[in-house]
Protein backbone atom coordinates (compact mmCIF):
# COMPACT_ATOMS: atom_id res chain seq x y z
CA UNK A 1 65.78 128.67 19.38
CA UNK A 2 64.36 127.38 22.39
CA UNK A 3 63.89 128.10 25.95
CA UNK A 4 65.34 125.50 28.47
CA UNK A 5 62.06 124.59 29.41
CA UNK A 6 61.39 123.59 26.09
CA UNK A 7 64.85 122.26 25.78
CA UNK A 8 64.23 119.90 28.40
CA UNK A 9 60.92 118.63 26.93
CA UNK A 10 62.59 118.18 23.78
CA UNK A 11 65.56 116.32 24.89
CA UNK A 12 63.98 114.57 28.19
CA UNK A 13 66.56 116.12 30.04
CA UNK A 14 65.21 117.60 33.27
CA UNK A 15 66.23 121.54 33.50
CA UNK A 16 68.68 121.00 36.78
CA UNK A 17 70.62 118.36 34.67
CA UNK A 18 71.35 120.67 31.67
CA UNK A 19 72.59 123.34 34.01
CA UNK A 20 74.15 120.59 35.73
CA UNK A 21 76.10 119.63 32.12
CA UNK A 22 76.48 123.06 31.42
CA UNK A 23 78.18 123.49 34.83
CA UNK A 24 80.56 120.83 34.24
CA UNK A 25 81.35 121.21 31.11
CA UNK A 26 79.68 118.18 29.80
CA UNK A 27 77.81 120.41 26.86
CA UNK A 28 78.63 123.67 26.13
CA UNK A 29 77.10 126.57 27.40
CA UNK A 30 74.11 127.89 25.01
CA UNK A 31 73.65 131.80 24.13
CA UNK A 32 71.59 133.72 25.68
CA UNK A 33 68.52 136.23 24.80
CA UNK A 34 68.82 139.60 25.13
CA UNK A 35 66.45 138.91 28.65
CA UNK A 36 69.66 136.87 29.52
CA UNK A 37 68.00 133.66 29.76
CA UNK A 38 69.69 130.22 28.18
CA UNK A 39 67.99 129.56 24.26
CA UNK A 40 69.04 126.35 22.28
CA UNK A 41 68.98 124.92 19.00
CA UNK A 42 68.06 122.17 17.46
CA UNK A 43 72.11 120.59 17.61
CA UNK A 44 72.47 121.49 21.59
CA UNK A 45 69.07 119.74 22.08
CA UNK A 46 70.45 116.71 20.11
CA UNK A 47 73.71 117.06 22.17
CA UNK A 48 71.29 116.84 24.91
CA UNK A 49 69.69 113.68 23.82
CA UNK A 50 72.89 112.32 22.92
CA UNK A 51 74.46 112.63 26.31
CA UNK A 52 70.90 111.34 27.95
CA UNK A 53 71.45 108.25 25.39
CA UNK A 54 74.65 107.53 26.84
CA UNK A 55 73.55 107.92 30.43
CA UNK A 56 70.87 105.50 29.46
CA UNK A 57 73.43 102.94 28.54
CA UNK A 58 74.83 103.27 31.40
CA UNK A 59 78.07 105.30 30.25
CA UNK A 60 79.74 107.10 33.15
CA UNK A 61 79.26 110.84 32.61
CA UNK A 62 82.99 111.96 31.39
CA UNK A 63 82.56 108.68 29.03
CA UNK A 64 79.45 110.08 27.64
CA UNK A 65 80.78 113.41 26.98
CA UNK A 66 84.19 111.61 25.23
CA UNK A 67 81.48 110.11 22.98
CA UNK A 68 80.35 113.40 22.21
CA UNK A 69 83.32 114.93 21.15
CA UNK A 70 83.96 112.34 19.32
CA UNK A 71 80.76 112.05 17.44
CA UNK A 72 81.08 115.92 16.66
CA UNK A 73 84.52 115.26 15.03
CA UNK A 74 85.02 115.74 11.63
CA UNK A 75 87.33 112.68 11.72
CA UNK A 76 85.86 110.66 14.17
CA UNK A 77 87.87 108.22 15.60
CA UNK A 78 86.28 105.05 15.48
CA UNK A 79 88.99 102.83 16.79
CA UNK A 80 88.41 105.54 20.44
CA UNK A 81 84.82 105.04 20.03
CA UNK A 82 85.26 101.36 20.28
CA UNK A 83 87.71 101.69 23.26
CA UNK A 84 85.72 103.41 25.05
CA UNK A 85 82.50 100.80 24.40
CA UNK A 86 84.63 97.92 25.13
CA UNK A 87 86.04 99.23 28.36
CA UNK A 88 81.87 100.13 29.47
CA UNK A 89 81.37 96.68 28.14
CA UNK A 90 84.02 95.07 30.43
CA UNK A 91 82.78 96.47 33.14
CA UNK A 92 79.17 95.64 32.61
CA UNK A 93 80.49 91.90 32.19
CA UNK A 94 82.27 92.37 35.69
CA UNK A 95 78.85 93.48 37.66
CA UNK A 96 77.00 90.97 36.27
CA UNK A 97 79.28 88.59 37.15
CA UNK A 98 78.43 89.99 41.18
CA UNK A 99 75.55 90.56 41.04
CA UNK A 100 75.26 86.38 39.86
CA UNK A 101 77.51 85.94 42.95
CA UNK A 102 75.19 87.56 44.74
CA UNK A 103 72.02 86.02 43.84
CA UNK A 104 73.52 82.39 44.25
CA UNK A 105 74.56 83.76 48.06
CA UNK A 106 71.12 85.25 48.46
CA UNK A 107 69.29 81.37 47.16
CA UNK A 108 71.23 80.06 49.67
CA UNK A 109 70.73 81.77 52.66
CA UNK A 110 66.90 81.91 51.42
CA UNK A 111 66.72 78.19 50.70
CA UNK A 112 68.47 77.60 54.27
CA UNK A 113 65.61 79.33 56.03
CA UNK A 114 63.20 77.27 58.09
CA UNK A 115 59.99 79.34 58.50
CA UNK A 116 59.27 79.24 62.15
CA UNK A 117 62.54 78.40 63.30
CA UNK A 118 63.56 80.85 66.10
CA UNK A 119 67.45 81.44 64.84
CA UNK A 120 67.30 82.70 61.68
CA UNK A 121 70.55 81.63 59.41
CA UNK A 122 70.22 85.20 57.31
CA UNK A 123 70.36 87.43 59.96
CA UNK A 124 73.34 85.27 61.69
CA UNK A 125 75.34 85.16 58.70
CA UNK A 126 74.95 89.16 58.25
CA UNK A 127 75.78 89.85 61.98
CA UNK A 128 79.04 87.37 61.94
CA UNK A 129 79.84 89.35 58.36
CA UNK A 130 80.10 86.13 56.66
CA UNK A 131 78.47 86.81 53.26
């Protein structure tokens, strides 16, 4: 059993976060000493890392802890799983599509520039709200 210090090092979760998970639900909350302070295992630490994996991803914070339950299940369901991944995947698809939206606006007003000039077409089009 470890202290939440320790916890923390093990998973590379910083201490506010797992009280943060703990808070919310996210993870469960771990037993506690007879001092009163938090001790975890070796499965709440991999919870831990689990959940950071997710994050890392990119998973929204009730999807990671879906994936959780799942992955704890003695049936997991892989057809949810895969929901879940496609619907993260979808939306991954749909930012990169604006931020490539973005970038070919942002060429554009760059390559329009003339160094020196004393109107400046970037600022312009931001003031007018035109991007």
């Amino acid at each position: 059993m470890f202290a939440i210090g320790e916890a923390s090092k093990r998973s590379g979760v910083s201490v506010e976060t797992i009280r943060y998970y703990e808070r919310e639900g996210i993870v469960p909350k771990p037993s506690r000493a007879a001092n009163g302070r938090r001790v975890y295992s070796d499965a709440e630490i991999a919870q831990l890392r689990f959940i950071k994996r997710c994050r890392e991803l990119g998973f929204g914070i009730l999807d990671a802890k879906a994936l959780l339950t799942l992955s704890e299940g003695a049936d997991a369901d892989c057809g949810k799983v895969r929901e879940v991944g496609a619907a993260h995947l979808a939306s991954v698809r749909r930012k990169i599509s604006e931020l490539k939206r973005l970038e070919e606006a942002l060429e554009e007003l760059v390559a329009n520039c003339k160094l020196g000039s004393a109107s400046c077409p970037i600022l312009e089009k931001l003031k007018a709200g035109r991007l």
